[in-house]
C-alpha atoms as a PDB file:
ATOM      1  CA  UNK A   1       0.000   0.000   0.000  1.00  0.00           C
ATOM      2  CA  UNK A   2       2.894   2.572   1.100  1.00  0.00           C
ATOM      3  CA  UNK A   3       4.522   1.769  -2.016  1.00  0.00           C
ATOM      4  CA  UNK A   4       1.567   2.136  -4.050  1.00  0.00           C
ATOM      5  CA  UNK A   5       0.967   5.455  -2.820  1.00  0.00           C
ATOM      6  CA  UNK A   6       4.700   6.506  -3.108  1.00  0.00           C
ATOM      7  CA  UNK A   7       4.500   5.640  -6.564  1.00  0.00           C
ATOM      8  CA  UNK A   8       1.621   7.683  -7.233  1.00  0.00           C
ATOM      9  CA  UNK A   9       3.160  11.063  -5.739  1.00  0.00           C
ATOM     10  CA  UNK A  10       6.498  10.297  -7.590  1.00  0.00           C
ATOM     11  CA  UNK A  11       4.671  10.291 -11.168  1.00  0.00           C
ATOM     12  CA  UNK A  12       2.453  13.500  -9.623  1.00  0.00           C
ATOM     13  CA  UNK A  13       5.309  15.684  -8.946  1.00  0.00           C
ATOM     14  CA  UNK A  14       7.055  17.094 -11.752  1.00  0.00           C
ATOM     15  CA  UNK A  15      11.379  16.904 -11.397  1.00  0.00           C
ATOM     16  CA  UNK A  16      12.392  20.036 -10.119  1.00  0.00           C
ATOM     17  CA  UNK A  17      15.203  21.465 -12.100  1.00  0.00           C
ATOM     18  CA  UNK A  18      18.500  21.944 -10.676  1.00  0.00           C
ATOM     19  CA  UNK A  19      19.607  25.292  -9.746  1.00  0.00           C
ATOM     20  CA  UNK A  20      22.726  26.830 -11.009  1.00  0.00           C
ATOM     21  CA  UNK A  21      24.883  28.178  -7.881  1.00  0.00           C
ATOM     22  CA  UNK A  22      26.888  30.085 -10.017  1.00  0.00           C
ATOM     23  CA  UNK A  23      24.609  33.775 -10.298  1.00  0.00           C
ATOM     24  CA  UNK A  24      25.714  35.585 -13.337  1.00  0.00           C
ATOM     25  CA  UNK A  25      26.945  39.117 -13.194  1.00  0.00           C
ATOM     26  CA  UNK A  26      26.800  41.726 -16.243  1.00  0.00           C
ATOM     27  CA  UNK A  27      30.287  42.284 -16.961  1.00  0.00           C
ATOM     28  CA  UNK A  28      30.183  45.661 -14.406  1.00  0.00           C
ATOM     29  CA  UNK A  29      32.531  45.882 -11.341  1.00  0.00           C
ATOM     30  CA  UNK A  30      29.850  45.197  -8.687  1.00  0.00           C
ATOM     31  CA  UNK A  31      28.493  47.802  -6.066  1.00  0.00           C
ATOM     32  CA  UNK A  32      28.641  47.948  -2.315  1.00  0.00           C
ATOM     33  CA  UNK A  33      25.071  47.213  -2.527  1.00  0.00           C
ATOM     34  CA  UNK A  34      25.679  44.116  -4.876  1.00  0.00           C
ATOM     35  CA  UNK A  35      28.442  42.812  -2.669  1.00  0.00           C
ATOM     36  CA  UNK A  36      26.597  42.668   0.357  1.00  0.00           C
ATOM     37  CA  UNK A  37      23.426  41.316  -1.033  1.00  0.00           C
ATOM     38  CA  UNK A  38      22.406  37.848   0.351  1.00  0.00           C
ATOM     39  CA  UNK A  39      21.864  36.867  -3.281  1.00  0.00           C
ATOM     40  CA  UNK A  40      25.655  37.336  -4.114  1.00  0.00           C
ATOM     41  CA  UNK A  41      27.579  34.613  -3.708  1.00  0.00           C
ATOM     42  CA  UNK A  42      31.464  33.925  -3.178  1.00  0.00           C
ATOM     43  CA  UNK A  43      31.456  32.111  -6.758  1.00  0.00           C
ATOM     44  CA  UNK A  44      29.970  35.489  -7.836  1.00  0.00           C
ATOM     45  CA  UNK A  45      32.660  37.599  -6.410  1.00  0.00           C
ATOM     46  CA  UNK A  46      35.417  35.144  -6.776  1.00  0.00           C
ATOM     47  CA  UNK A  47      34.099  35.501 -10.798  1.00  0.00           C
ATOM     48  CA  UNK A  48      34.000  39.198 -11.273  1.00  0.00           C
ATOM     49  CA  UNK A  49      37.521  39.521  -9.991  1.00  0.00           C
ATOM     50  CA  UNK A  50      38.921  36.736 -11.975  1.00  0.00           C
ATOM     51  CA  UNK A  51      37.316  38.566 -15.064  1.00  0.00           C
ATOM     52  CA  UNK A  52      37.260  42.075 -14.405  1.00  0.00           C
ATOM     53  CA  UNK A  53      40.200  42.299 -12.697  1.00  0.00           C
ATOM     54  CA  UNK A  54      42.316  38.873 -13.903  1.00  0.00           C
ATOM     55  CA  UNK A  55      42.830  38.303 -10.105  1.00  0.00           C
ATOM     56  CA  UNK A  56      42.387  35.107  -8.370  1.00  0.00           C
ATOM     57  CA  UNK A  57      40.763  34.830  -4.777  1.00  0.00           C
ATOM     58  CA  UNK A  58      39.991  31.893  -2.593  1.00  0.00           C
ATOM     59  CA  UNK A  59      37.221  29.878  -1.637  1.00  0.00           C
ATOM     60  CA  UNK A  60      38.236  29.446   1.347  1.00  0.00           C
ATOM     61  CA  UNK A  61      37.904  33.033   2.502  1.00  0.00           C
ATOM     62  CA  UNK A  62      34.563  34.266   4.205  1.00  0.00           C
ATOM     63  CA  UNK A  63      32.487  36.422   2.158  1.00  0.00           C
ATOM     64  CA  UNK A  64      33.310  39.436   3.990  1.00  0.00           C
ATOM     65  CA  UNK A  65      37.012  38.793   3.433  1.00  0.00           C
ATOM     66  CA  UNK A  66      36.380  38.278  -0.210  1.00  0.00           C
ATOM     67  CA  UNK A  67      34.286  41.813  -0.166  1.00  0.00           C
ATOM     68  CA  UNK A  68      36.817  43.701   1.197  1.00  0.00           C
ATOM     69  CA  UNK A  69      39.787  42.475  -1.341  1.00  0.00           C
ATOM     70  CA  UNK A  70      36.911  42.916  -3.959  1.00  0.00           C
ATOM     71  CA  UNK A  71      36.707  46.974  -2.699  1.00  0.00           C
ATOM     72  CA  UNK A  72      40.726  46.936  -2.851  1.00  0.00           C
ATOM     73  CA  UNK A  73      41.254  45.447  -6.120  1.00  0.00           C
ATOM     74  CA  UNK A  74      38.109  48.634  -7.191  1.00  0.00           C
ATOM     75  CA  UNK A  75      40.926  51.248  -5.638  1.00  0.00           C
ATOM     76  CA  UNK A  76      43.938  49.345  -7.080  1.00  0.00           C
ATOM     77  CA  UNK A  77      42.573  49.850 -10.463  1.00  0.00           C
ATOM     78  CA  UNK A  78      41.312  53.001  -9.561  1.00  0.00           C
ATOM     79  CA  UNK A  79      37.508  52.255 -10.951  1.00  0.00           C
ATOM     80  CA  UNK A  80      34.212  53.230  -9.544  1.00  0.00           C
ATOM     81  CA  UNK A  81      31.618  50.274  -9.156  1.00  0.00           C
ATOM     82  CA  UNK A  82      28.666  50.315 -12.210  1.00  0.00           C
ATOM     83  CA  UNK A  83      32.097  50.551 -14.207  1.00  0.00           C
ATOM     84  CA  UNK A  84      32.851  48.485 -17.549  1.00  0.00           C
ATOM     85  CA  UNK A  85      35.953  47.129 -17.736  1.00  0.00           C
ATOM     86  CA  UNK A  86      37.934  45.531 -20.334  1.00  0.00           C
ATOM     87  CA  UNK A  87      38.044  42.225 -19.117  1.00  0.00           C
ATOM     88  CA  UNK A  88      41.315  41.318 -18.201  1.00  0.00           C
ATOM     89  CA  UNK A  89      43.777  38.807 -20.553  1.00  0.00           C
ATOM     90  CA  UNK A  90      44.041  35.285 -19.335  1.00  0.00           C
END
């Protein structure tokens, strides 16, 4: 009977798709307000720097470590955040 009934709510319910956990970003430097959204995540960060800026950071930092060598690499290069920048060569 359980198994009856299992079966029954397995061909019911659609597959759910996976969800990427990589967000994309728009090719801008990201803002303050960006950074600290819940939304962002490291892979997010850790991306736009590797891009924008051609500059590897780690997973194994904490997201506020990661935002605040995201803000340094932004005054490094001397950009304001909305910016478009040539994406660095790899």
């Amino acid at each position: 009977m359980y198994a009856t009934q299992a079966r029954k709510k397995a061909y019911l319910m659609p597959p759910t798709p996976a969800l990427s956990t990589v967000q994309a970003f728009n090719g801008q430097v990201l803002t303050k307000v960006q950074l600290t959204d819940p939304h962002t995540t490291k892979l997010v960060i850790i991306n736009s720097a590797q891009v924008i800026f051609g500059t590897k950071l780690g997973m194994g930092q904490t997201k506020a470590q990661l935002i605040e060598c995201y803000h340094q690499l932004i005054q490094d290069k001397g950009s304001a955040p909305g910016t478009i920048i040539t994406p660095a060569p790899v």
